[in-house]
PDB file of N, CA and C in Angstrom:
ATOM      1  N   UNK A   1      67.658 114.186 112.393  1.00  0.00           N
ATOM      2  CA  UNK A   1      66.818 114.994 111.538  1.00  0.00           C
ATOM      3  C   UNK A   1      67.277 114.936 110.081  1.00  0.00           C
ATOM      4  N   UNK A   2      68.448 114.980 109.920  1.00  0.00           N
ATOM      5  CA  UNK A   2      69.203 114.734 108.745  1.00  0.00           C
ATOM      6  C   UNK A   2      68.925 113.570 107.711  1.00  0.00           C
ATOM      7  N   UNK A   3      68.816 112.448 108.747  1.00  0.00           N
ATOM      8  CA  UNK A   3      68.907 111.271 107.735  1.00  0.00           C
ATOM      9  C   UNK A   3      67.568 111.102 107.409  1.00  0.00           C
ATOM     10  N   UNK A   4      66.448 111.430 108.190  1.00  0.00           N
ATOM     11  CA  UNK A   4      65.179 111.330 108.258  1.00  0.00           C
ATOM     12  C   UNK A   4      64.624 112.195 106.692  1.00  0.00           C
ATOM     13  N   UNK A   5      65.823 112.951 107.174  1.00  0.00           N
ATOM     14  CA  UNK A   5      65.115 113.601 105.502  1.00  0.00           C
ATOM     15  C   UNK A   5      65.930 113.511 104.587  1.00  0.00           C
ATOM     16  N   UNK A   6      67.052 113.021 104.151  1.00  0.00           N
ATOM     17  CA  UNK A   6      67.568 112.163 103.284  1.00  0.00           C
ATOM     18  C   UNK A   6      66.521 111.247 102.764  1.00  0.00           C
ATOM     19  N   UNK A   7      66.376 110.111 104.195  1.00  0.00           N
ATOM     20  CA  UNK A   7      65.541 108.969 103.651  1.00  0.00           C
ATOM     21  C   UNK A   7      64.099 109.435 102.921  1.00  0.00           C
ATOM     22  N   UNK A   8      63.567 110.354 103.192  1.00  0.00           N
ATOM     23  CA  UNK A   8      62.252 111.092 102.810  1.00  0.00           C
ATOM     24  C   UNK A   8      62.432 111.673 101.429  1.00  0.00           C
ATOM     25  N   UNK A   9      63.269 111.684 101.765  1.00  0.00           N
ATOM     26  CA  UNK A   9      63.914 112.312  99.863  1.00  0.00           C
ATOM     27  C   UNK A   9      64.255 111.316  98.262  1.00  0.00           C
ATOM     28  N   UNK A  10      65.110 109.952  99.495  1.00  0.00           N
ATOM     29  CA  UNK A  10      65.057 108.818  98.601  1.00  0.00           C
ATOM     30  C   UNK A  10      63.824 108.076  98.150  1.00  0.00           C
ATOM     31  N   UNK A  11      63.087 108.231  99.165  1.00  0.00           N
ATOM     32  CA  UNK A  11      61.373 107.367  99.073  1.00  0.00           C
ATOM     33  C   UNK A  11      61.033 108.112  98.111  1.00  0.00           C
ATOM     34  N   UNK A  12      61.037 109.609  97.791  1.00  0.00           N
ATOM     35  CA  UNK A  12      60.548 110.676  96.729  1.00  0.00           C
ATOM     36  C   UNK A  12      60.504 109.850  95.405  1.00  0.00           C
ATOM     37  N   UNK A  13      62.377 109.910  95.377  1.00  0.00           N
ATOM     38  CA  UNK A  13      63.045 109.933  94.074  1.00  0.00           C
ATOM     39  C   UNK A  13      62.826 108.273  93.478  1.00  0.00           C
ATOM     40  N   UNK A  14      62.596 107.485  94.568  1.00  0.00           N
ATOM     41  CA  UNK A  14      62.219 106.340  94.082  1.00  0.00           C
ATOM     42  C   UNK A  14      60.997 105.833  93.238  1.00  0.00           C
ATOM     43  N   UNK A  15      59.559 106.939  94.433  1.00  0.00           N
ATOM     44  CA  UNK A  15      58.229 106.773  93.977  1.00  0.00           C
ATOM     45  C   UNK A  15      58.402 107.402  92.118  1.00  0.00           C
ATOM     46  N   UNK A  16      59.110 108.729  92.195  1.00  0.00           N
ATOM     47  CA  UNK A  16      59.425 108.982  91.026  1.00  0.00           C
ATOM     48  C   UNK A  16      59.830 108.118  89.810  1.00  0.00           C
ATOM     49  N   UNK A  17      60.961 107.524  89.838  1.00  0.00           N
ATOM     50  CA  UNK A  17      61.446 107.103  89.038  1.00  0.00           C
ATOM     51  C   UNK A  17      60.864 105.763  88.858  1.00  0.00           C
ATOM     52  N   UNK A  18      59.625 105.558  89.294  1.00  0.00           N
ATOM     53  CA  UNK A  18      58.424 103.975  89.142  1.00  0.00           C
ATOM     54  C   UNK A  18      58.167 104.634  88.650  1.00  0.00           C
ATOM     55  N   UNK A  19      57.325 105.983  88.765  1.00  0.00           N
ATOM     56  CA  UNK A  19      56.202 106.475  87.733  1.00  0.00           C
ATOM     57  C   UNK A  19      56.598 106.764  86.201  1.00  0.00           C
ATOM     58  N   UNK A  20      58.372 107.344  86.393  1.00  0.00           N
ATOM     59  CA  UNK A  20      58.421 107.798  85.092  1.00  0.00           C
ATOM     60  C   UNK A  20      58.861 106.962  84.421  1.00  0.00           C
ATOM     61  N   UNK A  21      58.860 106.723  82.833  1.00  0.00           N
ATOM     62  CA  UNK A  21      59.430 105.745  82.080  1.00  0.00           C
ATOM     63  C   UNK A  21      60.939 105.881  81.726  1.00  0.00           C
ATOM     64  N   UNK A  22      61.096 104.545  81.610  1.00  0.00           N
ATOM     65  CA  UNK A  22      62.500 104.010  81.637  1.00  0.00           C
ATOM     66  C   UNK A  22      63.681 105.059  80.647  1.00  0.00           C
ATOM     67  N   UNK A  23      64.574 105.656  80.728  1.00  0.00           N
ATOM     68  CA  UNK A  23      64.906 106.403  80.082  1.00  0.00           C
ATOM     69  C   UNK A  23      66.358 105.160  79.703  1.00  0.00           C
ATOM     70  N   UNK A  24      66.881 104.859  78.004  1.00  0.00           N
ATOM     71  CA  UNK A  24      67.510 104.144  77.565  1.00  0.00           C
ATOM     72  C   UNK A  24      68.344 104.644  76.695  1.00  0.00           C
ATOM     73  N   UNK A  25      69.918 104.714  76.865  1.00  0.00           N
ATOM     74  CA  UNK A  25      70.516 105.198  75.861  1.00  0.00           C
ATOM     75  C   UNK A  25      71.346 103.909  75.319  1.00  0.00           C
ATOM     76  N   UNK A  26      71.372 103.865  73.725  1.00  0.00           N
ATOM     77  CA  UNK A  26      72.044 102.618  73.324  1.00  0.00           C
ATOM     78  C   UNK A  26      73.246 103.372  72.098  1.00  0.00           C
ATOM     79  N   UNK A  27      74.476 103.157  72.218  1.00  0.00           N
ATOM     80  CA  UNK A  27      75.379 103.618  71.423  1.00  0.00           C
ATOM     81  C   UNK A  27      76.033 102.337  70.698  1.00  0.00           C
ATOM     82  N   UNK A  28      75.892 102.682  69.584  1.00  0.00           N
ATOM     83  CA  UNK A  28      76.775 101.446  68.210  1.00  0.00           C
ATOM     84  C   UNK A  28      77.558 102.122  67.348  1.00  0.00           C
ATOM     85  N   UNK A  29      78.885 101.163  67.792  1.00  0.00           N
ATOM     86  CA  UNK A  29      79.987 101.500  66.992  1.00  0.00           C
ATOM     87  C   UNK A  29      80.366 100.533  66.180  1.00  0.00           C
ATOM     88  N   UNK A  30      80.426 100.115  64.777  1.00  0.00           N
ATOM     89  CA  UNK A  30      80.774  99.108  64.064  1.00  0.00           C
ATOM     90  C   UNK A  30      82.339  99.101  63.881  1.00  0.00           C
ATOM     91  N   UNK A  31      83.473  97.754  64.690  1.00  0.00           N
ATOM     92  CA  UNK A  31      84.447  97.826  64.657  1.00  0.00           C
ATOM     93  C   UNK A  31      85.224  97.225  63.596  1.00  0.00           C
ATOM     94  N   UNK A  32      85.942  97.576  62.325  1.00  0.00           N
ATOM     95  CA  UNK A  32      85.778  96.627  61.509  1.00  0.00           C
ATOM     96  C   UNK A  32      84.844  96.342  60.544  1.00  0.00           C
ATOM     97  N   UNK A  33      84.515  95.183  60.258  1.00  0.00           N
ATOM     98  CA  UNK A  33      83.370  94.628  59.356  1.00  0.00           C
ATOM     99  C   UNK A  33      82.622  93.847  59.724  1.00  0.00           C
ATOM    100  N   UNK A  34      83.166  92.774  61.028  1.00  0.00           N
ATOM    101  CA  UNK A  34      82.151  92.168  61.437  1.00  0.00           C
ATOM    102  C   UNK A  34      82.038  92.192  63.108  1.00  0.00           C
ATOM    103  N   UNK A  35      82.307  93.282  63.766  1.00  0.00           N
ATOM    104  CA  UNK A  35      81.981  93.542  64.913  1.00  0.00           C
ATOM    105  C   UNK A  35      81.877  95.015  65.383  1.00  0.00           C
ATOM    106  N   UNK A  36      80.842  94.649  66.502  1.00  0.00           N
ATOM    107  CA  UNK A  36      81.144  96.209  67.056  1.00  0.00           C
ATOM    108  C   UNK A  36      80.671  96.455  68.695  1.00  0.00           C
ATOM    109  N   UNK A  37      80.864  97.853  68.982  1.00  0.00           N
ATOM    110  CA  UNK A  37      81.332  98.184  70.396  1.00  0.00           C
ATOM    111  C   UNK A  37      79.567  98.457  70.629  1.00  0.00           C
ATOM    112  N   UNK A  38      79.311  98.486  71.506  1.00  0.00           N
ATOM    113  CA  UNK A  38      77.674  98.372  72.706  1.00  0.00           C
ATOM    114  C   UNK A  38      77.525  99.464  73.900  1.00  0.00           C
ATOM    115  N   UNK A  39      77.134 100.270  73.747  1.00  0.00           N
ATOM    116  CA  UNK A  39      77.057 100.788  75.147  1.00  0.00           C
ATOM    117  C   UNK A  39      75.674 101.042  75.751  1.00  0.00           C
ATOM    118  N   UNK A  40      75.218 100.319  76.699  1.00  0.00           N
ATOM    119  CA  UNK A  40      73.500 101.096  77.131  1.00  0.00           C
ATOM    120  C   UNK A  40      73.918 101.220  78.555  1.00  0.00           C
ATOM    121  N   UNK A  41      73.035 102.644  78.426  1.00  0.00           N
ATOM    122  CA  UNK A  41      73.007 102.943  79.898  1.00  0.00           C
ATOM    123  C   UNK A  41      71.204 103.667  79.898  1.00  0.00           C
ATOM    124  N   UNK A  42      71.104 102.699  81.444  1.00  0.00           N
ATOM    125  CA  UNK A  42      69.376 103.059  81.556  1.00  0.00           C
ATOM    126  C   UNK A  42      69.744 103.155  83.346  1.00  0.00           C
ATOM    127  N   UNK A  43      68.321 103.199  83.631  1.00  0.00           N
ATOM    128  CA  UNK A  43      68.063 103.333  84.664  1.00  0.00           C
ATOM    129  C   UNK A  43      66.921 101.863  84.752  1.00  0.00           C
ATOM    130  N   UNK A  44      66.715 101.508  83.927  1.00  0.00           N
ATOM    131  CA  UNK A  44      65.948 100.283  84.200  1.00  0.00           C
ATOM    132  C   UNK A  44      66.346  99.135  84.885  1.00  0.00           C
ATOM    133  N   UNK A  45      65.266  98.194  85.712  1.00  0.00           N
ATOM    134  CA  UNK A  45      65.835  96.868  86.343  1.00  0.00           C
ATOM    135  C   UNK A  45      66.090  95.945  85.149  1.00  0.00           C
ATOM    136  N   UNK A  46      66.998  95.003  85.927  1.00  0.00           N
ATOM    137  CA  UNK A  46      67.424  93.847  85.300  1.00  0.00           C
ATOM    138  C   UNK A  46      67.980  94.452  83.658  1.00  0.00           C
ATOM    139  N   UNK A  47      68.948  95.196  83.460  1.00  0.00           N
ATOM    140  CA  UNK A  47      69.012  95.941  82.903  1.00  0.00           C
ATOM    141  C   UNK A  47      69.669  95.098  82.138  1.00  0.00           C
ATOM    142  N   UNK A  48      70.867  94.259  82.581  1.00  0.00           N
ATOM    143  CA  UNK A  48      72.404  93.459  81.994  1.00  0.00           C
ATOM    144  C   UNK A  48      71.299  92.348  82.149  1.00  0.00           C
ATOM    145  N   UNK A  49      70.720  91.642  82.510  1.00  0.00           N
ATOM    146  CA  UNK A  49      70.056  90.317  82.098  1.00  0.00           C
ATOM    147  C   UNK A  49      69.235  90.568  80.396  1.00  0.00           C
ATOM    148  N   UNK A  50      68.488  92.072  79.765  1.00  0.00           N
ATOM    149  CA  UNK A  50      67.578  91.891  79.422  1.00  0.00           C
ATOM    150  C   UNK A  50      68.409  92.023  78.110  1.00  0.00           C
ATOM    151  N   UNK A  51      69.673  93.066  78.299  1.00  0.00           N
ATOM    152  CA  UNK A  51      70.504  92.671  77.071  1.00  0.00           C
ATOM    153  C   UNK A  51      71.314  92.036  76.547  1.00  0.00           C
ATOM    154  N   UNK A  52      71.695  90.783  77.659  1.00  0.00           N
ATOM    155  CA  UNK A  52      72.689  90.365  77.398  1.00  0.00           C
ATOM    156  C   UNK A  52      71.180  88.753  76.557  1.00  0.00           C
ATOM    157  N   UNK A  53      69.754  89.052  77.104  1.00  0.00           N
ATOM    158  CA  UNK A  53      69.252  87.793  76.281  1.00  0.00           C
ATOM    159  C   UNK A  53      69.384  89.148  74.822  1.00  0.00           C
ATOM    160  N   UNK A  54      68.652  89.802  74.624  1.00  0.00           N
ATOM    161  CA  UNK A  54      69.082  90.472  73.436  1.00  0.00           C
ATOM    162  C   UNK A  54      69.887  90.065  72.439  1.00  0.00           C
ATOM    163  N   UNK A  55      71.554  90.199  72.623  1.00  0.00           N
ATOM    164  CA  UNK A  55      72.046  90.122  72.125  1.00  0.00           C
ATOM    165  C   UNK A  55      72.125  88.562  71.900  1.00  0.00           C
ATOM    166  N   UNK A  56      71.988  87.398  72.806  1.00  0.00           N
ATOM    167  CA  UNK A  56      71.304  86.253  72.481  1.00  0.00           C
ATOM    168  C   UNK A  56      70.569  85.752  70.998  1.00  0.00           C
ATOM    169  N   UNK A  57      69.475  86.556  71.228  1.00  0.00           N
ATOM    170  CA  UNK A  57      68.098  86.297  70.342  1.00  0.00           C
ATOM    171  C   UNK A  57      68.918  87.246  68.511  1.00  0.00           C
ATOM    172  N   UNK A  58      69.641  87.691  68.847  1.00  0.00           N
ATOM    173  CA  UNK A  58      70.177  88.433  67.965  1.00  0.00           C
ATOM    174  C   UNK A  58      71.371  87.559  67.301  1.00  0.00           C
ATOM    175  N   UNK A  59      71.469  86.418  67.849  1.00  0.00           N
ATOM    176  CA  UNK A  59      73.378  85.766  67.504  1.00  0.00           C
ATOM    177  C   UNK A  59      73.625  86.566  67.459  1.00  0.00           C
ATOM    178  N   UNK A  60      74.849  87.531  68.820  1.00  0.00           N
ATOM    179  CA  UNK A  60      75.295  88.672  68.853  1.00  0.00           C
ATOM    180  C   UNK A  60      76.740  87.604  69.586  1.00  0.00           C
ATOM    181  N   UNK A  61      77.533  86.838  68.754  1.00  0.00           N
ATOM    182  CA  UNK A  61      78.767  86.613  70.100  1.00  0.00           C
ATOM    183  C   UNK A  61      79.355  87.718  70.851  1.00  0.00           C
ATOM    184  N   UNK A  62      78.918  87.144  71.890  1.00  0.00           N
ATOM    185  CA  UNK A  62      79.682  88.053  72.949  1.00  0.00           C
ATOM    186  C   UNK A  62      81.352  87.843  73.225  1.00  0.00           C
ATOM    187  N   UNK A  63      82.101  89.319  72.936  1.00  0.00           N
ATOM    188  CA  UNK A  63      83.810  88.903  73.267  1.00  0.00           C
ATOM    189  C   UNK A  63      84.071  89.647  74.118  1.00  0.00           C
ATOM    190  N   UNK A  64      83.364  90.262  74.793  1.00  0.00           N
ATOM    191  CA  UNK A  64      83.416  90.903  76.129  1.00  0.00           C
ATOM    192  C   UNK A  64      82.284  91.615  76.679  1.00  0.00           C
ATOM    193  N   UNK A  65      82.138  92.067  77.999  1.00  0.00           N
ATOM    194  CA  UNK A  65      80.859  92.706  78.472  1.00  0.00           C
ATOM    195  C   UNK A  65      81.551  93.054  79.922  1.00  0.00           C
ATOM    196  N   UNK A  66      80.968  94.190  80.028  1.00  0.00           N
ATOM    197  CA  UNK A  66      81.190  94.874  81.509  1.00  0.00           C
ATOM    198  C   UNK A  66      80.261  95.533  81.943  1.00  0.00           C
ATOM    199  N   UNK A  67      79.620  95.787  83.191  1.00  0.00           N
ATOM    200  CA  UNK A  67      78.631  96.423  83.664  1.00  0.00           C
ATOM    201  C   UNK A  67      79.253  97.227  85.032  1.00  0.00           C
ATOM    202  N   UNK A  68      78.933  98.478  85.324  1.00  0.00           N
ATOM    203  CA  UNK A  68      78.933  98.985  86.211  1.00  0.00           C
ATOM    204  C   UNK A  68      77.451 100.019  87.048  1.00  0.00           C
ATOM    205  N   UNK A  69      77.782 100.328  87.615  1.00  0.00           N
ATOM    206  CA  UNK A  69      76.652 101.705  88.482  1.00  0.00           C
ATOM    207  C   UNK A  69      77.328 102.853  88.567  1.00  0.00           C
ATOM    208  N   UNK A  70      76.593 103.405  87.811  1.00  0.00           N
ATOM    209  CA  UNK A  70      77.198 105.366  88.087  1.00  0.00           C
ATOM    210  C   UNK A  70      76.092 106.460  88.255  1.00  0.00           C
ATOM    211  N   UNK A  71      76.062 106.936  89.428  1.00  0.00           N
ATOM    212  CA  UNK A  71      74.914 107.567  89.873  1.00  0.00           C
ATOM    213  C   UNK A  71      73.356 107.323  89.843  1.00  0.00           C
ATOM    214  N   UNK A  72      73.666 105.785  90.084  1.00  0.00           N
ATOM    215  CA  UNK A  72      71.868 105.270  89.848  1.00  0.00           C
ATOM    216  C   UNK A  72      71.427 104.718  88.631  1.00  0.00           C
ATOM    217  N   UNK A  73      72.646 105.131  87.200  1.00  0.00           N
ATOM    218  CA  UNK A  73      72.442 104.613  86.340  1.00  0.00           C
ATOM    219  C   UNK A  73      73.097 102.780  86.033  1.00  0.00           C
ATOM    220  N   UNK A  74      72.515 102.035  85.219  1.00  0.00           N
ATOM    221  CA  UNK A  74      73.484 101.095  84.950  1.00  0.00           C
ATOM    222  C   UNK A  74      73.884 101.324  83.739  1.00  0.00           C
ATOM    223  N   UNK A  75      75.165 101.249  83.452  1.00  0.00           N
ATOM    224  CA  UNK A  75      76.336 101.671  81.888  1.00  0.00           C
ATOM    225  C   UNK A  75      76.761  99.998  81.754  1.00  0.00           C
ATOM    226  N   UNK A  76      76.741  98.847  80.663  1.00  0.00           N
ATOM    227  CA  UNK A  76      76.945  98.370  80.272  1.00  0.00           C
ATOM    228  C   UNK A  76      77.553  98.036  78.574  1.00  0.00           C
ATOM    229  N   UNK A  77      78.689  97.825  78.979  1.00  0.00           N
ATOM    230  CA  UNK A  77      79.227  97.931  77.303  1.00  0.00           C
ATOM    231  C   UNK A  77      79.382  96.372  77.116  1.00  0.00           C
ATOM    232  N   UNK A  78      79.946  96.147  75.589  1.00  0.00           N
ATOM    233  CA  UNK A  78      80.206  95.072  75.287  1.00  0.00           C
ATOM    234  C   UNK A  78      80.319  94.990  73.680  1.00  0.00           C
ATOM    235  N   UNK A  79      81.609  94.166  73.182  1.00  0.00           N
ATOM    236  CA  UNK A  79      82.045  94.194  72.017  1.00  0.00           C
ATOM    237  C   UNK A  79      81.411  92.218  71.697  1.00  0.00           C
ATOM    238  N   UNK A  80      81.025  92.598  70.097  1.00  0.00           N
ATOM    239  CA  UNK A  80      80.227  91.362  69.788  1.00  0.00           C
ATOM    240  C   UNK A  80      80.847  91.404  68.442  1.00  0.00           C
ATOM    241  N   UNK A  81      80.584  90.204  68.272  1.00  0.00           N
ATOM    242  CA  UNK A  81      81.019  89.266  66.348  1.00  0.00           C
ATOM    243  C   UNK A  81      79.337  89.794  65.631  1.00  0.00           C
ATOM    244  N   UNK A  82      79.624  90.438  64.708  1.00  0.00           N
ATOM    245  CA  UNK A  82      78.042  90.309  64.122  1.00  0.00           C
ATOM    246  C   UNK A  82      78.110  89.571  62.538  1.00  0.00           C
ATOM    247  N   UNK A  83      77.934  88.357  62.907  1.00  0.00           N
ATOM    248  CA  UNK A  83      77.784  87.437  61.826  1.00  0.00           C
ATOM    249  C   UNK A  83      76.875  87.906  60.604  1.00  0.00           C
ATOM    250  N   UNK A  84      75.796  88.373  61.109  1.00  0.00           N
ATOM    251  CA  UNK A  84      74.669  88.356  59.721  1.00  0.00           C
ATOM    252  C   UNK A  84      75.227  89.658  59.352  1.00  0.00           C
ATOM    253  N   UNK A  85      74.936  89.893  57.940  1.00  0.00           N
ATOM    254  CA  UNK A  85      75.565  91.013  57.082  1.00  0.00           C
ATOM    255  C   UNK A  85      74.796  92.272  57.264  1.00  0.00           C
ATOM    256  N   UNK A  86      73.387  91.823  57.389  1.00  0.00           N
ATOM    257  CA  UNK A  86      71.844  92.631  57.322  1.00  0.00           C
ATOM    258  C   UNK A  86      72.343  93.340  58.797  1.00  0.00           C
ATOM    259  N   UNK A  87      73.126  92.969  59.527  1.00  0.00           N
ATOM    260  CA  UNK A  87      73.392  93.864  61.318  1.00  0.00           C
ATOM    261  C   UNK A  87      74.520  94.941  60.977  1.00  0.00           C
ATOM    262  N   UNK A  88      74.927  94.540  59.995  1.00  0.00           N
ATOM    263  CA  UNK A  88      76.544  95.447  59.943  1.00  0.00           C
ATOM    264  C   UNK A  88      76.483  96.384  59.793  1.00  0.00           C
ATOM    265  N   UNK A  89      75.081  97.258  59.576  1.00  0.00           N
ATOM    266  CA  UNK A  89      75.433  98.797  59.527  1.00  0.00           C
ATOM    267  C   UNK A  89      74.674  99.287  61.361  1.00  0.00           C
ATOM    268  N   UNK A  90      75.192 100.236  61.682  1.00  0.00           N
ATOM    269  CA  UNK A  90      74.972 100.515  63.042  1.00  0.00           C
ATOM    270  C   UNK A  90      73.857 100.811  63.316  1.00  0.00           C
ATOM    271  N   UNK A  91      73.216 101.736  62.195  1.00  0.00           N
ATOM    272  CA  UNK A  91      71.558 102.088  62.318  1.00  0.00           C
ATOM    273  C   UNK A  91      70.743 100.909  62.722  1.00  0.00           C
ATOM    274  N   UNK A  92      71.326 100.220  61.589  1.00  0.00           N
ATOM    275  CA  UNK A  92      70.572  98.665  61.692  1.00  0.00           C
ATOM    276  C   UNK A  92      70.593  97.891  63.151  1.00  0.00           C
ATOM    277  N   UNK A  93      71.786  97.313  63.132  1.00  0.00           N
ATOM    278  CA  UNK A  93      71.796  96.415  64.037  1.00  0.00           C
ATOM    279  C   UNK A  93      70.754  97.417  66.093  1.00  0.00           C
ATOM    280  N   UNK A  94      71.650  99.249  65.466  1.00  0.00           N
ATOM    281  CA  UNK A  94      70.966  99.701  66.730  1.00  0.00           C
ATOM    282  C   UNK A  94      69.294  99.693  67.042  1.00  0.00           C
ATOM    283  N   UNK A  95      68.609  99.543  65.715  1.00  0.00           N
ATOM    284  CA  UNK A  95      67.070  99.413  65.673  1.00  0.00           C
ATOM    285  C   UNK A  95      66.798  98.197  65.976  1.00  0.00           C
ATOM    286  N   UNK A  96      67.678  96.873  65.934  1.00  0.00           N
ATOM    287  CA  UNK A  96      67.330  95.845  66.145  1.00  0.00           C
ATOM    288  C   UNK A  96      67.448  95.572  67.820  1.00  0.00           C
ATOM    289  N   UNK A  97      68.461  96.274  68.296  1.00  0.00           N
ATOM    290  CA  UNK A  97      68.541  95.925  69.481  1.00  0.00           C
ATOM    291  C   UNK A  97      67.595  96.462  70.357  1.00  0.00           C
ATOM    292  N   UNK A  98      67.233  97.311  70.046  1.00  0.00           N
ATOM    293  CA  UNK A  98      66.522  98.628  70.746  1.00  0.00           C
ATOM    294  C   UNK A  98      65.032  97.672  70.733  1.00  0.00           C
ATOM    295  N   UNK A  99      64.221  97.164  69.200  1.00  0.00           N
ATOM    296  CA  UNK A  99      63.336  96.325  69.289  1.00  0.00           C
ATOM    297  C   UNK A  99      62.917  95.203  70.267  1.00  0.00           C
ATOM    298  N   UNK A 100      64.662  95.081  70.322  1.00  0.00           N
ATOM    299  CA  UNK A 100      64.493  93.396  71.245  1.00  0.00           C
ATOM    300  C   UNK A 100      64.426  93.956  72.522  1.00  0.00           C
ATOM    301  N   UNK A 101      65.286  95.018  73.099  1.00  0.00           N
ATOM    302  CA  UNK A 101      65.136  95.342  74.790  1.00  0.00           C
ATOM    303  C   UNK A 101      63.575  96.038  75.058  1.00  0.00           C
ATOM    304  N   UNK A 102      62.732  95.989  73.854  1.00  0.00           N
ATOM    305  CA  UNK A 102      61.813  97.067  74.215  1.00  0.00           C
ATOM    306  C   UNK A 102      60.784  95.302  74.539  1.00  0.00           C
ATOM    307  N   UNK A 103      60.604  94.537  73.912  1.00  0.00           N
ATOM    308  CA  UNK A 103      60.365  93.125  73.642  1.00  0.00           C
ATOM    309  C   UNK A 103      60.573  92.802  74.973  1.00  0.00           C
ATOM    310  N   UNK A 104      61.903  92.658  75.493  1.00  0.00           N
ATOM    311  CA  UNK A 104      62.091  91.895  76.893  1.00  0.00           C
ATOM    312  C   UNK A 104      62.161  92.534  77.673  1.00  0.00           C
ATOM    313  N   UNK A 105      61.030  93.918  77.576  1.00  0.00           N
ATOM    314  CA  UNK A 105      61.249  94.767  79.091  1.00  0.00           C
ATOM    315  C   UNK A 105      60.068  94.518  80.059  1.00  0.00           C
TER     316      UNK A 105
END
C-alpha cells in the first residue's frame, strides 16, 4: 500500500514538474581578471550538455566542471578563462550565458 502510493505521488510530482517551467539559477563570480567561478542549478533535462555547449559558443575555456544531483536538482559548477574583455564583468558575461541556455533549451 505504501509504495503504491509513493509511486502515485512520484507520477504527481513528475506530471508537475512537465507542466511547470524550468526553474534556473545561474551564479557568477569573476576570479581575478580573466576568469571566473559558474554555478547553475535547474531542474531542467540535459542540463550539463546545454551549458557546457554554452559556454562553447561563448569561448568560455573550460578549467574545470563538476556536476552533481541534489534533491532532483542538477548543481553544476565550473571555473573558465574569459578571454573577451566585453565578458569580464559578471552582469555581463551572466546575461550572456543565461541568453545562450535560454537559446539551447
Amino acid at each position: 500500500g505504501r509504495v503504491a502510493q509513493l509511486e502515485a505521488e512520484n507520477k504527481l510530482a513528475a506530471a508537475a514538474a512537465a507542466a511547470a517551467p524550468v526553474q534556473e539559477n545561474l551564479e557568477v563570480r569573476m576570479v581575478g581578471s580573466e576568469a571566473a567561478e559558474l554555478r547553475l542549478t535547474t531542474a531542467a533535462r540535459h542540463a550539463p550538455a546545454r551549458f557546457m555547449l554554452a559556454l562553447r559558443w561563448l569561448d568560455l575555456p573550460v578549467q574545470h566542471a563538476s556536476v552533481c544531483l541534489v534533491g532532483g536538482m542538477t548543481v553544476q559548477d565550473a571555473v573558465v578563462d574569459v578571454p573577451a574583455a566585453a565578458l569580464r564583468d559578471e552582469r555581463a558575461l551572466r546575461a550572456a550565458l543565461l541568453h545562450r541556455l535560454q537559446q539551447t533549451g
